[in-house]
N, C-alpha and C. Protein backbone atom coordinates (compact mmCIF):
# COMPACT_ATOMS: atom_id res chain seq x y z
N UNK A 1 37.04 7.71 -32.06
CA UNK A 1 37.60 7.09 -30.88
C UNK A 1 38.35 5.84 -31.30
N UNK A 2 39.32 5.76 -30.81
CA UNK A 2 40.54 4.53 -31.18
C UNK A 2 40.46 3.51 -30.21
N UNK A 3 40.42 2.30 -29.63
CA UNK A 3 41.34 1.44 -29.25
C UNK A 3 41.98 0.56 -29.42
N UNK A 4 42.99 0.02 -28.21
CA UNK A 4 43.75 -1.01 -28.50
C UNK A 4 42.94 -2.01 -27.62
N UNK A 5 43.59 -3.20 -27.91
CA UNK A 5 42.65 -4.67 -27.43
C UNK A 5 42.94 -4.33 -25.86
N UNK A 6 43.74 -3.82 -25.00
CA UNK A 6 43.27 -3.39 -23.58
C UNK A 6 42.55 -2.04 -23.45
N UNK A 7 42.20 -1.21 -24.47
CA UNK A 7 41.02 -0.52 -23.85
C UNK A 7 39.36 -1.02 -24.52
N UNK A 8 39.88 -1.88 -25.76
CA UNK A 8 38.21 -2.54 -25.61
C UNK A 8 37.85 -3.85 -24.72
N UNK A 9 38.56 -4.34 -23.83
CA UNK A 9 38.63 -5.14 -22.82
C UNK A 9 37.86 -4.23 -21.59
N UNK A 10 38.43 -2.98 -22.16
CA UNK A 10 38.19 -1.90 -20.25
C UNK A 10 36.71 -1.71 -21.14
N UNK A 11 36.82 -1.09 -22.00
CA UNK A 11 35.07 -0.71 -22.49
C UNK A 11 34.45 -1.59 -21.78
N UNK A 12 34.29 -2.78 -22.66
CA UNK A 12 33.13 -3.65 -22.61
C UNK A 12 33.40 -4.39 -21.32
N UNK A 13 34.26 -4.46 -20.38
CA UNK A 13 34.22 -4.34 -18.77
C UNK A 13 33.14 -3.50 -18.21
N UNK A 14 33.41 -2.36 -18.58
CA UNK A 14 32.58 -1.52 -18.45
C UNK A 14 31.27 -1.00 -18.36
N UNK A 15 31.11 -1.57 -19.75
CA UNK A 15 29.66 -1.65 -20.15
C UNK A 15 28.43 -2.94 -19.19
N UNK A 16 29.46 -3.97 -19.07
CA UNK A 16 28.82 -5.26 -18.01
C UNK A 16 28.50 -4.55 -16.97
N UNK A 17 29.34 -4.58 -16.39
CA UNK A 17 29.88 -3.49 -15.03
C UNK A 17 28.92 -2.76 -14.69
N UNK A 18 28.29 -2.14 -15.36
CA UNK A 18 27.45 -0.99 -15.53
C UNK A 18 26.39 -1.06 -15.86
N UNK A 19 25.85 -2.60 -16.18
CA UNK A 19 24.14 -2.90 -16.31
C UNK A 19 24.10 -2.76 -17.69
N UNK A 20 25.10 -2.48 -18.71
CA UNK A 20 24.25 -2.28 -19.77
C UNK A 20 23.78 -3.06 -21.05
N UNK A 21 24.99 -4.23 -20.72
CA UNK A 21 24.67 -5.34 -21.21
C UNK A 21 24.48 -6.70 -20.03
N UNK A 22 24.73 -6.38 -19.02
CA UNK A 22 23.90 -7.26 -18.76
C UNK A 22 22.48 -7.73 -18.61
N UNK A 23 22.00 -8.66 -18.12
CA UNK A 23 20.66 -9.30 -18.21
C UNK A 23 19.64 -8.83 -16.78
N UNK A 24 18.79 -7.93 -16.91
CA UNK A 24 18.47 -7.55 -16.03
C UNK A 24 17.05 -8.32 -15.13
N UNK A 25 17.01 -8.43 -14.01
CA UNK A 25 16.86 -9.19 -12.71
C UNK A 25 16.42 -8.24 -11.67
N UNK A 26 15.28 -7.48 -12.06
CA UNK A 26 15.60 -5.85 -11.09
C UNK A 26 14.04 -6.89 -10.12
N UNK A 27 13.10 -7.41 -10.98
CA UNK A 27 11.88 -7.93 -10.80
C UNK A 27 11.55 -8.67 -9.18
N UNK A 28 12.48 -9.25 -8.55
CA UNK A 28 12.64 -10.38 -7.55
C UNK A 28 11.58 -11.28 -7.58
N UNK A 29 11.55 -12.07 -6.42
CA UNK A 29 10.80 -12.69 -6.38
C UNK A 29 9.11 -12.41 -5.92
N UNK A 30 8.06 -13.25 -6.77
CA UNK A 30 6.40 -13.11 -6.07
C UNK A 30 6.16 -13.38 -4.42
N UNK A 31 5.63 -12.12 -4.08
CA UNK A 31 4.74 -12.35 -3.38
C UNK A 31 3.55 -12.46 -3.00
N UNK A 32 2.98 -13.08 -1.80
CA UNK A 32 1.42 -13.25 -1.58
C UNK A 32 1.14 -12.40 -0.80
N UNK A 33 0.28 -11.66 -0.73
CA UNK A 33 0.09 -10.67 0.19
C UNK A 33 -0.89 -10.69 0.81
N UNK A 34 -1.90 -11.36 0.74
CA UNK A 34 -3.22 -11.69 0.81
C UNK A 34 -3.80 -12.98 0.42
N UNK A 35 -4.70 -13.49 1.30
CA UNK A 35 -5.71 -14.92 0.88
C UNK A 35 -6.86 -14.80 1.73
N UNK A 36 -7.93 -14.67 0.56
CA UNK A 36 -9.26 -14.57 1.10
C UNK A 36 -9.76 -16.03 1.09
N UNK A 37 -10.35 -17.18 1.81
CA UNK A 37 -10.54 -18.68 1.81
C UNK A 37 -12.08 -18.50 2.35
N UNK A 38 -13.11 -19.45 1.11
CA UNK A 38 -14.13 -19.51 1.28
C UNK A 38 -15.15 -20.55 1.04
N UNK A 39 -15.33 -21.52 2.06
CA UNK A 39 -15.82 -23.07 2.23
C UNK A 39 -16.93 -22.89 1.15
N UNK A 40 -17.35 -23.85 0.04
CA UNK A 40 -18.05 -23.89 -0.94
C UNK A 40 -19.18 -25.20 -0.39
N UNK A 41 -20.34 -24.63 -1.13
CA UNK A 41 -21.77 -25.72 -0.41
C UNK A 41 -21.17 -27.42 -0.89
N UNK A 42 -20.07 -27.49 -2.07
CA UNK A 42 -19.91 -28.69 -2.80
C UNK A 42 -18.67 -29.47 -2.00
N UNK A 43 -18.10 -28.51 -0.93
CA UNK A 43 -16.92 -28.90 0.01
C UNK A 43 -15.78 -28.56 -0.20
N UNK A 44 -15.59 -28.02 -1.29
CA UNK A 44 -14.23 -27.01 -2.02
C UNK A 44 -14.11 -26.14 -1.35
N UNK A 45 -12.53 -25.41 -1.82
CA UNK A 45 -12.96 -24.25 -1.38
C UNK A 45 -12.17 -23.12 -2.12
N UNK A 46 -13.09 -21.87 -2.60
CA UNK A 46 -12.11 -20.65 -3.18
C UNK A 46 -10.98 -20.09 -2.65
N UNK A 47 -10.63 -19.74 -3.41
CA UNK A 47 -8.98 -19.05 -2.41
C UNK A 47 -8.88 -17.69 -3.25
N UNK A 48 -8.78 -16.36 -3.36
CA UNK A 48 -8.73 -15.45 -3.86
C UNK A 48 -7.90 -14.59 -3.22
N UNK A 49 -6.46 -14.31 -3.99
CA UNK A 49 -5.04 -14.43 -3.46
C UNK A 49 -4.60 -12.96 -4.36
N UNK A 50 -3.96 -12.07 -3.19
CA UNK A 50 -3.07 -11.33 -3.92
C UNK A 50 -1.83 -11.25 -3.80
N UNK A 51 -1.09 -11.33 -5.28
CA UNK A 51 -0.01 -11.10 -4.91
C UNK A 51 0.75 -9.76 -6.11
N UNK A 52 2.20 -9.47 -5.37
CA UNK A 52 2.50 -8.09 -5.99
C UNK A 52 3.93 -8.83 -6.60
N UNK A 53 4.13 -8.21 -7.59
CA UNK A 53 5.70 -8.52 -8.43
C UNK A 53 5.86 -7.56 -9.02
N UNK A 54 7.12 -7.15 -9.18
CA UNK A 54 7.47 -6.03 -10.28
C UNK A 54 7.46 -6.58 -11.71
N UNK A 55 6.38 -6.61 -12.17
CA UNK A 55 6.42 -7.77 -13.85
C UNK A 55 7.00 -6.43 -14.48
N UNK A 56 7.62 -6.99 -15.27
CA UNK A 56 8.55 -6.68 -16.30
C UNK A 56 7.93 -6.66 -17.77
N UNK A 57 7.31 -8.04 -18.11
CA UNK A 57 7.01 -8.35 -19.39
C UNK A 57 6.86 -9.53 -19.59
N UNK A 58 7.00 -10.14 -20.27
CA UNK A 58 6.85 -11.76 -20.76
C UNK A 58 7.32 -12.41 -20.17
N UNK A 59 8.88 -11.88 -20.02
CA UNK A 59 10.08 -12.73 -19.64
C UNK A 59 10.05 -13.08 -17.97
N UNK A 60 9.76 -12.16 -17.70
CA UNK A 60 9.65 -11.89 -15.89
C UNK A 60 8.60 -11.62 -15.57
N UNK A 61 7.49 -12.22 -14.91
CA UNK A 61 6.12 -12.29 -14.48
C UNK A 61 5.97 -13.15 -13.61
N UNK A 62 5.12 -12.73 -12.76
CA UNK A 62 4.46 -13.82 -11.49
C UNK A 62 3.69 -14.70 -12.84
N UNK A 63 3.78 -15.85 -12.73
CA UNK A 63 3.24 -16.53 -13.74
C UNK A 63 1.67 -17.69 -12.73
N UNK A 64 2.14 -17.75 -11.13
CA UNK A 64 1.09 -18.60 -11.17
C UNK A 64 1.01 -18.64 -9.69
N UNK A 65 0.45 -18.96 -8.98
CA UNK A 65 0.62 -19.49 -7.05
C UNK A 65 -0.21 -20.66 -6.96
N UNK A 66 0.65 -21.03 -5.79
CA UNK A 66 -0.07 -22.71 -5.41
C UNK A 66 -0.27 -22.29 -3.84
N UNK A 67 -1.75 -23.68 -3.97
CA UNK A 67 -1.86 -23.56 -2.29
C UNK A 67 -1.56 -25.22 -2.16
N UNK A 68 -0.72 -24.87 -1.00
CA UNK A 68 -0.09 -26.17 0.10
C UNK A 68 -0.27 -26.57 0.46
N UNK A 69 -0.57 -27.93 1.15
CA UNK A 69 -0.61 -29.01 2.12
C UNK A 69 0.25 -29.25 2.88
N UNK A 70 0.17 -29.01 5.02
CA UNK A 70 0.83 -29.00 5.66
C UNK A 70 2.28 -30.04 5.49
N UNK A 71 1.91 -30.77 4.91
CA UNK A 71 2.68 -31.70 4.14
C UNK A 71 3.77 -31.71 2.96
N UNK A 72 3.31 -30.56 2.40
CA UNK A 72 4.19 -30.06 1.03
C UNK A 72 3.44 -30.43 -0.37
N UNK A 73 2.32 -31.01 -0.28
CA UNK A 73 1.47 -31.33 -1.36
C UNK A 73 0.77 -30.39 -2.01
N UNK A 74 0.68 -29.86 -3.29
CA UNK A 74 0.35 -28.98 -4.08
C UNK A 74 -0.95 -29.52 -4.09
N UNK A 75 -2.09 -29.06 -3.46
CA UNK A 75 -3.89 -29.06 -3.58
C UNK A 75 -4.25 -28.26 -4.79
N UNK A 76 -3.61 -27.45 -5.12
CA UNK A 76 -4.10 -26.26 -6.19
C UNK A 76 -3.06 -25.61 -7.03
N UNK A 77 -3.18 -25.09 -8.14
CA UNK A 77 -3.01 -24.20 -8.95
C UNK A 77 -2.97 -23.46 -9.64
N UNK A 78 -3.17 -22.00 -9.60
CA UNK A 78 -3.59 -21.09 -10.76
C UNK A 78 -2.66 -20.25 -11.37
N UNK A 79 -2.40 -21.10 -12.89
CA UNK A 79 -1.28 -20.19 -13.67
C UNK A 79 -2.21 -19.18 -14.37
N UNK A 80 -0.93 -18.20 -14.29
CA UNK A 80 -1.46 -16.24 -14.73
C UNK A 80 -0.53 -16.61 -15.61
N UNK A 81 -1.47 -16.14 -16.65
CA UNK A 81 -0.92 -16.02 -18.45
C UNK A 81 -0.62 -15.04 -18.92
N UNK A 82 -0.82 -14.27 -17.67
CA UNK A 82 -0.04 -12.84 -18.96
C UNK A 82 0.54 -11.85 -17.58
N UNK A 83 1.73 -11.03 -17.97
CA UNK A 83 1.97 -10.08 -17.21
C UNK A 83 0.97 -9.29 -16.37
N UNK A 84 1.21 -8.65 -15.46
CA UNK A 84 0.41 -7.58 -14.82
C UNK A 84 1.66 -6.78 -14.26
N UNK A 85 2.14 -5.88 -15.87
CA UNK A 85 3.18 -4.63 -15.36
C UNK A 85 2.27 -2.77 -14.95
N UNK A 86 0.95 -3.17 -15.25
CA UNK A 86 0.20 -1.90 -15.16
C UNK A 86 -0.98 -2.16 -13.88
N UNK A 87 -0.48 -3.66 -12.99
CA UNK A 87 -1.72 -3.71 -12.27
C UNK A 87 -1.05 -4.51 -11.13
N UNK A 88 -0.85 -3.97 -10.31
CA UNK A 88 0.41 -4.33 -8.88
C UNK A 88 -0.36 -3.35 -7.70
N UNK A 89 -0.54 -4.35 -6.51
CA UNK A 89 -0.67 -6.18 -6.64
C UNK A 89 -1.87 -6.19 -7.37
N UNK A 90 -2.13 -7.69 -7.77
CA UNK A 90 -3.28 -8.02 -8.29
C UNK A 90 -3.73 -8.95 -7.26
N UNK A 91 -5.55 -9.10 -7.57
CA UNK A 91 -6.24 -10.58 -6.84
C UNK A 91 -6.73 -11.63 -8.11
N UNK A 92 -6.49 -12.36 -8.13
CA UNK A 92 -7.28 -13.52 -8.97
C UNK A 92 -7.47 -14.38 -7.64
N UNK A 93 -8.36 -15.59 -8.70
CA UNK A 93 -9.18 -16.81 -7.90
C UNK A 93 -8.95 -17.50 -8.17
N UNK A 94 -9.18 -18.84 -7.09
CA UNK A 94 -8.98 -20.42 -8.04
C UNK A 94 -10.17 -21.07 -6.81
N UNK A 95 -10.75 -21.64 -7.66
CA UNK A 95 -12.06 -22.56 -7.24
C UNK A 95 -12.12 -23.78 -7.13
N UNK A 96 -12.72 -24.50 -6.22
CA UNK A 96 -12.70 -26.37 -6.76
C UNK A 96 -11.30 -27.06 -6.30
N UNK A 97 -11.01 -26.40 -5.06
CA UNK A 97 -9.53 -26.84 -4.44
C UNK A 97 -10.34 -27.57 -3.21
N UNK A 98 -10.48 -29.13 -3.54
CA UNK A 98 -10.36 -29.96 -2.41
C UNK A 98 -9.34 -30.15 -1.72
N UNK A 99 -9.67 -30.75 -0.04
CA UNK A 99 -8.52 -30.34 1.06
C UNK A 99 -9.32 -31.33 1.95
N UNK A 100 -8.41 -32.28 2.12
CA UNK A 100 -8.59 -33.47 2.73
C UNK A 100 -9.03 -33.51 4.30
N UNK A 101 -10.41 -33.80 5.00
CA UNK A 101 -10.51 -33.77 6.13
C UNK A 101 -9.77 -33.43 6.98
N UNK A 102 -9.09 -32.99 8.10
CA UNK A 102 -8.13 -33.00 9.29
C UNK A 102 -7.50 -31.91 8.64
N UNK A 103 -7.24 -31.78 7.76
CA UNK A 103 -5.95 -30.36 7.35
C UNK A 103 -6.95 -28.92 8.09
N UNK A 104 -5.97 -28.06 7.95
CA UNK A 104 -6.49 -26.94 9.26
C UNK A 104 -6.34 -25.39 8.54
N UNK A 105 -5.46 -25.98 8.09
CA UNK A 105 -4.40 -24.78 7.46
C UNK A 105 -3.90 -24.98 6.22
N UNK A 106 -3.25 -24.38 5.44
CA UNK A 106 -2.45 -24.50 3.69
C UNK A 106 -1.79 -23.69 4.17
N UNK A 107 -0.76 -23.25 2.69
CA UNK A 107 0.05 -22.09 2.84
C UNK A 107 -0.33 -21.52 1.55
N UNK A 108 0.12 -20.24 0.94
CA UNK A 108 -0.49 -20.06 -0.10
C UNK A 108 1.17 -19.28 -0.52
N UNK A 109 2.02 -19.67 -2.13
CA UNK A 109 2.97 -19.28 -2.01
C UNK A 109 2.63 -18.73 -3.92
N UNK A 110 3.51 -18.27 -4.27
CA UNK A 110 3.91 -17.38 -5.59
C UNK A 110 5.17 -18.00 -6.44
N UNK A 111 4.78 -17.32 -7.57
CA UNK A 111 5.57 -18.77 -8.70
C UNK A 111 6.17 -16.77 -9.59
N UNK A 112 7.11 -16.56 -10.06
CA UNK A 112 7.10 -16.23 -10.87
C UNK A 112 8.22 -16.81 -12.02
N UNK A 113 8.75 -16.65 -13.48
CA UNK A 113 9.11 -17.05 -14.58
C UNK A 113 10.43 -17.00 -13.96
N UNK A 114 11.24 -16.05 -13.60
CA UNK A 114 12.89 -16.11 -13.85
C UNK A 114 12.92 -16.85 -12.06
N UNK A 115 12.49 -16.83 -11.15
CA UNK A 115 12.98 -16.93 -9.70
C UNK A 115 12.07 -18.65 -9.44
N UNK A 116 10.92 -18.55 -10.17
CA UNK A 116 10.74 -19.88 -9.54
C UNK A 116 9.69 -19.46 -7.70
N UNK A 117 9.62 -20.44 -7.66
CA UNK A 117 8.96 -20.20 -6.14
C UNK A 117 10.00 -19.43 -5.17
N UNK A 118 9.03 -18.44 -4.41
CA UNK A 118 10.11 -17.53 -3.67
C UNK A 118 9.06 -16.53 -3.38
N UNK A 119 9.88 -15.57 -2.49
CA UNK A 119 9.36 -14.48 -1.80
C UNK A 119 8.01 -14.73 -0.51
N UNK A 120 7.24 -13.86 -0.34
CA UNK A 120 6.27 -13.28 0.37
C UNK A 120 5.62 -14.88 0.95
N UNK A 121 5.10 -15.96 1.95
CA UNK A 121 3.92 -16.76 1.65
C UNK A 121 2.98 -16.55 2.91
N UNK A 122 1.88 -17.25 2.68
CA UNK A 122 0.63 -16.83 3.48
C UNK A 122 0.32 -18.00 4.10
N UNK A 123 0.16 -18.14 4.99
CA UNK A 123 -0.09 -19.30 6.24
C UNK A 123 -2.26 -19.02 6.04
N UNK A 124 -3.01 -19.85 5.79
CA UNK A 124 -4.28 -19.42 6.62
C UNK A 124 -4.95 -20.71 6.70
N UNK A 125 -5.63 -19.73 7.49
CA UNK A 125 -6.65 -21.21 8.73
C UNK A 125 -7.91 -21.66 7.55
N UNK A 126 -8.02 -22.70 7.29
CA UNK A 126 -9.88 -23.16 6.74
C UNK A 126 -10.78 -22.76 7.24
N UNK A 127 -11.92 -22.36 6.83
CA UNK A 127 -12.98 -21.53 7.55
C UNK A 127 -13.51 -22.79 7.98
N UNK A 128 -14.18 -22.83 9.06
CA UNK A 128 -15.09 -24.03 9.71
C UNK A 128 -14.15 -25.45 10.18
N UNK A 129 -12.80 -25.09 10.15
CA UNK A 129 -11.69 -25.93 10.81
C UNK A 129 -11.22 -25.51 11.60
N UNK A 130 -11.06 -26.10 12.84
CA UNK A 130 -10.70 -25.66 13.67
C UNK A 130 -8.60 -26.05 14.16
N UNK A 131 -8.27 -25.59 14.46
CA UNK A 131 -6.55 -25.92 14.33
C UNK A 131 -6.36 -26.41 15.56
């Protein structure tokens, strides 16, 4: 196969064009799909959260979710260290999340590597708070 510098311009047009060198982004953004919230005897409280992503691999993974303060204040965080491309959605936990008298509610949102915070989030009530 021969070309001249306007048909390897059209190739490798082509080839972009066509996904095959470009950088693929198929993954979107984490969501939460779920939050189980459970008042602890020490005044904490568990949060055991699922969320679903199309992980990819290293590069592209839900890497972590935070829970919120009606306010915008990060109370919590649990970074996920490794992909879950064979286990969608998943639940993990995070424990020992104090939450300041009067708050009623959090939000519970999803972190993954290439998008950053985004997609799916979860509004829920504190058990034994009343809104």
């Amino acid at each position: 196969m021969s070309f001249n510098r306007f048909g390897v311009v059209m190739f490798i047009g082509a080839l972009i064009g066509g996904g095959i060198l470009s950088h693929r982004v198929e993954a979107g953004e984490a969501d939460v799909l779920n939050v189980r919230v459970q008042a602890v005897a020490d005044g904490t409280y568990r949060f055991d959260v699922t969320v679903r992503h199309a992980d990819e691999g290293w590069d592209h993974y839900a890497d972590a979710f935070e829970i919120i303060g009606p306010d915008g204040t990060v109370l919590g965080v649990r970074v996920l260290l490794h992909p879950h491309v064979g286990e969608q959605p998943f639940t993990r936990s995070l424990s020992g999340v104090h939450i300041a008298p009067g708050v009623t509610s959090v939000e519970v949102r999803a972190r993954d590597k290439v998008h950053g915070i985004g997609g799916a989030v979860q509004s829920v009530t504190l058990p034994g708070r009343m809104p």
